[in-house]
N, C-alpha and C. Protein backbone atom coordinates (compact mmCIF):
# COMPACT_ATOMS: atom_id res chain seq x y z
N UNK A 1 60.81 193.06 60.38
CA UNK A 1 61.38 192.01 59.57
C UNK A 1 62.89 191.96 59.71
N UNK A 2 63.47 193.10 59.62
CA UNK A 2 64.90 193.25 60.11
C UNK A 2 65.41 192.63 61.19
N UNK A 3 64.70 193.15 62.08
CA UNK A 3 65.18 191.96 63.52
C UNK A 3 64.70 190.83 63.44
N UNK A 4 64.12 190.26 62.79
CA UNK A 4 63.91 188.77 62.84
C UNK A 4 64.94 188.10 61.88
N UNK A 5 65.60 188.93 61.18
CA UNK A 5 66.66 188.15 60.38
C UNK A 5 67.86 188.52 60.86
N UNK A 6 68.16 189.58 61.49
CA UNK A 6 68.93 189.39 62.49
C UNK A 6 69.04 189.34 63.96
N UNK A 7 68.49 188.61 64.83
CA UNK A 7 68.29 188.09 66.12
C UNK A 7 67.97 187.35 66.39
N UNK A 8 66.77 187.11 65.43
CA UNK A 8 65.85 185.73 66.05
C UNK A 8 66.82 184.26 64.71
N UNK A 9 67.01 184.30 63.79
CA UNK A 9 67.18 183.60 62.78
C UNK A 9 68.84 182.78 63.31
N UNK A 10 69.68 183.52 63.59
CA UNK A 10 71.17 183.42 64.13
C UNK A 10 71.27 182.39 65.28
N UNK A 11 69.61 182.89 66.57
CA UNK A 11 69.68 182.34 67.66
C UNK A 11 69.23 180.80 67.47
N UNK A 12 68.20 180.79 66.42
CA UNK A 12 67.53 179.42 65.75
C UNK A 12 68.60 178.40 65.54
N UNK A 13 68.97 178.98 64.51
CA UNK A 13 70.32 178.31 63.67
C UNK A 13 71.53 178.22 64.79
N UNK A 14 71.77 178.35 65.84
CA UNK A 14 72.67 178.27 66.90
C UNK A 14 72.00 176.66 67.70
N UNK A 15 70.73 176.92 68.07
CA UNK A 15 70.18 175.85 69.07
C UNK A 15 70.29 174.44 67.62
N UNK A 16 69.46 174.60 66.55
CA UNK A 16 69.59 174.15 66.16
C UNK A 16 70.82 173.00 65.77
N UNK A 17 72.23 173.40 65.29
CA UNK A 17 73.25 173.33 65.14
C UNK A 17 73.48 172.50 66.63
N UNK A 18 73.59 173.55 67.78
CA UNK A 18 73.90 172.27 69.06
C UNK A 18 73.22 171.14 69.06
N UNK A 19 71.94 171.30 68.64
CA UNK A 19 71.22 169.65 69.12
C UNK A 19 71.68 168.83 67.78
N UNK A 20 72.15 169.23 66.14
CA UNK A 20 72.84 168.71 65.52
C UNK A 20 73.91 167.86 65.84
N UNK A 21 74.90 169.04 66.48
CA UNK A 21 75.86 168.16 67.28
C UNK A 21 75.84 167.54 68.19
N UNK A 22 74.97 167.60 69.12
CA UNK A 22 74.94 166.51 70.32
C UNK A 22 74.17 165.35 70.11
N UNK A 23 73.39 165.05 68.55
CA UNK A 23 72.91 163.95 68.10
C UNK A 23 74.03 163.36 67.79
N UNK A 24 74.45 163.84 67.38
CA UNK A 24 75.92 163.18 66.07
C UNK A 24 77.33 162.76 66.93
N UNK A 25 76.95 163.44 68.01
CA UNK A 25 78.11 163.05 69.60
C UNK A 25 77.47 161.37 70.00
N UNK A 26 76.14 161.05 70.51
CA UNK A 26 75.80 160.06 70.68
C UNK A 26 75.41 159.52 69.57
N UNK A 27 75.64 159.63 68.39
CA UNK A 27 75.83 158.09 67.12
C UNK A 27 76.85 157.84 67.19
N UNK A 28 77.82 158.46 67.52
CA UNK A 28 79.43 158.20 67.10
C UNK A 28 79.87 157.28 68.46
N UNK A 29 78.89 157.80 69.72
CA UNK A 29 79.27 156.92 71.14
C UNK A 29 78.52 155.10 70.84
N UNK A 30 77.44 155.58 70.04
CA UNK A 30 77.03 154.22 70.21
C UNK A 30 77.48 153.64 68.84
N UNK A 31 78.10 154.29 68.11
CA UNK A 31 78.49 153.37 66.88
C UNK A 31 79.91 152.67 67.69
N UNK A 32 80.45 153.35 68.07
CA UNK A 32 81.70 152.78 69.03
C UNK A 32 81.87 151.65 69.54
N UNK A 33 80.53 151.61 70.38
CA UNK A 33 80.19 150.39 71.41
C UNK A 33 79.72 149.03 70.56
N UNK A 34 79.06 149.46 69.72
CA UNK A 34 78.46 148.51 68.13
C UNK A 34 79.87 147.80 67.81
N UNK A 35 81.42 148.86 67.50
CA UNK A 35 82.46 148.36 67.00
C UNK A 35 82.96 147.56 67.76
N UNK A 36 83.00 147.86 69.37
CA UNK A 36 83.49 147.33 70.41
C UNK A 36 83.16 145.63 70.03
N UNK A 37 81.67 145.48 70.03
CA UNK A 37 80.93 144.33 69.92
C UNK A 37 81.33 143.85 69.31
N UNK A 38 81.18 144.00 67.84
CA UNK A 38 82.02 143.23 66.68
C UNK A 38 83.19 143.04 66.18
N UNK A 39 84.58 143.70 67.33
CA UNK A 39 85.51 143.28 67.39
C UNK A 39 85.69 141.83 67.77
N UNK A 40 84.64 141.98 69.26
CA UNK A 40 84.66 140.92 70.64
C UNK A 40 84.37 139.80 69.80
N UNK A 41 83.29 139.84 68.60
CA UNK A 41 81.85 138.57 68.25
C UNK A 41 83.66 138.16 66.57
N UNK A 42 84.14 139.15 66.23
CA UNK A 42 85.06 138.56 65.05
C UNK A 42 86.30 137.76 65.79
N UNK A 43 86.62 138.37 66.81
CA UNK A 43 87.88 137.83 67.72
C UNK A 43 87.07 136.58 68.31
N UNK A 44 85.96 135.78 68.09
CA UNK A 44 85.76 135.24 68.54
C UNK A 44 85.67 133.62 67.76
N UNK A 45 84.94 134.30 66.35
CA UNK A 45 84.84 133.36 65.21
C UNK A 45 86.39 133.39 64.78
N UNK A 46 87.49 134.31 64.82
CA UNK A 46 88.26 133.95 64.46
C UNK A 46 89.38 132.77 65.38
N UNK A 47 89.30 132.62 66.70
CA UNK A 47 89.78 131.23 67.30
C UNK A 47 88.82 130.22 66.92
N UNK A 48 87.56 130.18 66.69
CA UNK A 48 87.28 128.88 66.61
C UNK A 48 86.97 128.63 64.79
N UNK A 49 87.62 129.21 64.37
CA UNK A 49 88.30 129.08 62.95
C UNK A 49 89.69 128.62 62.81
N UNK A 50 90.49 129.02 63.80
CA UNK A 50 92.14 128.62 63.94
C UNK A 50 91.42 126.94 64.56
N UNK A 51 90.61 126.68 65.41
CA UNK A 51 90.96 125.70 66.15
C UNK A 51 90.43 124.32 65.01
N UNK A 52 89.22 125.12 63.91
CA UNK A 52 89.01 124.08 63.19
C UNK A 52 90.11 123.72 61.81
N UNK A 53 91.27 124.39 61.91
CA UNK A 53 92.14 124.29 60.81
C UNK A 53 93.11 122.77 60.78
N UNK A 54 93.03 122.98 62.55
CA UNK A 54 94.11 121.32 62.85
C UNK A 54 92.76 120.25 61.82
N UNK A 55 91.43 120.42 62.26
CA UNK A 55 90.92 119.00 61.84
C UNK A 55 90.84 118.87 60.28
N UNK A 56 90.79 120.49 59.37
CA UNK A 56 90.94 120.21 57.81
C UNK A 56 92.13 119.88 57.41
N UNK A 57 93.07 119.98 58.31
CA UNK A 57 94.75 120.10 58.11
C UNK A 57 94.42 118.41 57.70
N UNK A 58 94.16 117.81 59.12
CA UNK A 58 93.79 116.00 58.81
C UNK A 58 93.23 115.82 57.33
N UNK A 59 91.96 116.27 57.37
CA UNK A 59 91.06 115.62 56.41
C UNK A 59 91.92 115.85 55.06
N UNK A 60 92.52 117.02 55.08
CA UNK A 60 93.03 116.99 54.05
C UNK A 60 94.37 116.22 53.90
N UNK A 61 95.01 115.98 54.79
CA UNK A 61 96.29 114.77 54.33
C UNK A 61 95.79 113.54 54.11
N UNK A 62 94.21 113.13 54.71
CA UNK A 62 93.72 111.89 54.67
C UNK A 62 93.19 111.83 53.38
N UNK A 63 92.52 112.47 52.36
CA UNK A 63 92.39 112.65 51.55
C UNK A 63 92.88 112.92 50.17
N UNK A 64 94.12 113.12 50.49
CA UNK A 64 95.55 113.17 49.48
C UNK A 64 95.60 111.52 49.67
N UNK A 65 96.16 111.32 50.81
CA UNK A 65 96.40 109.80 50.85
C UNK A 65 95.40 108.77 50.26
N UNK A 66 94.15 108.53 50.41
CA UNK A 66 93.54 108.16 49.94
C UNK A 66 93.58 108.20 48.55
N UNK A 67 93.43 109.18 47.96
CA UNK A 67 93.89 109.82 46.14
C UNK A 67 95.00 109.27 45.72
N UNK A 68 95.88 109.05 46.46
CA UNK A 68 97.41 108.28 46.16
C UNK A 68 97.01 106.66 46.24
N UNK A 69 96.38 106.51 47.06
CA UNK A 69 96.19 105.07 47.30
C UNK A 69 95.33 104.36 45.83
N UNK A 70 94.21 105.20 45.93
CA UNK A 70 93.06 104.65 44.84
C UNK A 70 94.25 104.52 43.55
N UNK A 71 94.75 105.96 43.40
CA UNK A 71 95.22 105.96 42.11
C UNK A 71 96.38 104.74 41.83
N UNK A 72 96.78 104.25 42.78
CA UNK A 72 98.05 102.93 42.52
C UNK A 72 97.37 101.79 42.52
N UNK A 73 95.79 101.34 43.01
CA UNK A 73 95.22 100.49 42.71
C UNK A 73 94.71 100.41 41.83
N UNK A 74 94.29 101.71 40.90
CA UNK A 74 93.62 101.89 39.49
C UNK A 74 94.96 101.10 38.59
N UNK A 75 96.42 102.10 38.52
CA UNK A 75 97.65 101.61 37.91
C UNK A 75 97.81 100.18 38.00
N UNK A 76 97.54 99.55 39.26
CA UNK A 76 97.46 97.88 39.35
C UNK A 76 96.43 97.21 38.43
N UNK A 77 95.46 97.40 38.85
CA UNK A 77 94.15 96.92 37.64
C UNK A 77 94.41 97.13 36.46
N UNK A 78 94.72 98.67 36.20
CA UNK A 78 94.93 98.54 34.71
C UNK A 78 96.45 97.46 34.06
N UNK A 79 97.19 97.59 34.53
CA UNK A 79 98.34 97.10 34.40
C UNK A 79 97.98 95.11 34.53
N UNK A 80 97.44 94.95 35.28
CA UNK A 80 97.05 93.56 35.12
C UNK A 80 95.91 93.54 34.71
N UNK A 81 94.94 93.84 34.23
CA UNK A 81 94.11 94.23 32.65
C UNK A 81 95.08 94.18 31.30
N UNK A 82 96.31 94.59 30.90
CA UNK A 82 96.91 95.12 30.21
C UNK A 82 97.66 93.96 29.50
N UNK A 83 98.25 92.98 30.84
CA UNK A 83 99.18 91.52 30.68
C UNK A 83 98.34 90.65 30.26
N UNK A 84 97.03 90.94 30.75
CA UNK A 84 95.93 89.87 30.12
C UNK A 84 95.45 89.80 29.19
N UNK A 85 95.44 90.67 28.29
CA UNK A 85 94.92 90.83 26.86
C UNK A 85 96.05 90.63 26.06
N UNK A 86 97.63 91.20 26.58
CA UNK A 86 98.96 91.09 26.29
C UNK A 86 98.95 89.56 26.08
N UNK A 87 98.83 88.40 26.73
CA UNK A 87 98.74 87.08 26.85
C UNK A 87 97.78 86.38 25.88
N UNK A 88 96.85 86.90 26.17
CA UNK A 88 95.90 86.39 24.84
C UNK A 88 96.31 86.37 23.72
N UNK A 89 96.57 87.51 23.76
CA UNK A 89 97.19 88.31 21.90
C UNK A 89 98.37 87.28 21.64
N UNK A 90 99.52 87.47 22.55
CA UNK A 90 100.95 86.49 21.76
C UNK A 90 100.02 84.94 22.07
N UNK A 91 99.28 84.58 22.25
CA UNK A 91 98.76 83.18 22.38
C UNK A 91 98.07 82.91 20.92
N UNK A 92 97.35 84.20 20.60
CA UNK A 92 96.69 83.80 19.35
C UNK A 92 97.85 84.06 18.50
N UNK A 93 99.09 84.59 18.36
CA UNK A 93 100.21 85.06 17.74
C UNK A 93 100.64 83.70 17.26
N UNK A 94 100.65 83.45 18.30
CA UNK A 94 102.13 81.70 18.58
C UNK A 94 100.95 80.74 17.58
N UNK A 95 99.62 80.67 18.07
CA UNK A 95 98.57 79.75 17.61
C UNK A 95 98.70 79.72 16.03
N UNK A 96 98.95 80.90 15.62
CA UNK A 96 98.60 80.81 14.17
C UNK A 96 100.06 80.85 13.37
């Protein structure tokens, strides 16, 4: 029993331990190559993210503009809505 806890148990726990580490050598090689990848696949979405910024850059000035536009035709309507009831009123004013 003695020599099996010291000779045989040490030599176990030795092989053991190497094939530990030489698993853990090739996760770390292929986690690498995994990173490699998803550098390549993010560097990739990230230009054709820059390239779609010119066309929101548009939509979005076209869309301000538009918002500016509506809103000065609303100010028009209401404003000549406003003279027209204004007119009525001093008409029934003057009338009576």
């Amino acid at each position: 029993m003695d020599i099996l806890l010291n000779q045989v148990l040490p030599i176990t726990l030795y092989v053991l331990g190497s094939a530990l580490l030489f698993v853990l050598i090739l996760l770390v090689i292929r986690l690498i190559k995994v990173m490699k990848i998803t550098e390549e696949v993010i560097k990739d979405v990230d230009g054709k993210v820059k390239s779609l910024n010119g066309v929101f850059h548009i939509i979005d000035i076209t869309t301000d503009k538009l918002s500016g536009l509506t809103d000065k035709l609303v100010d028009g309507i209401g404003s000549l809505i406003l003279k027209i009831f204004k007119k009525k009123k001093e008409e029934k004013e003057e009338n009576e």
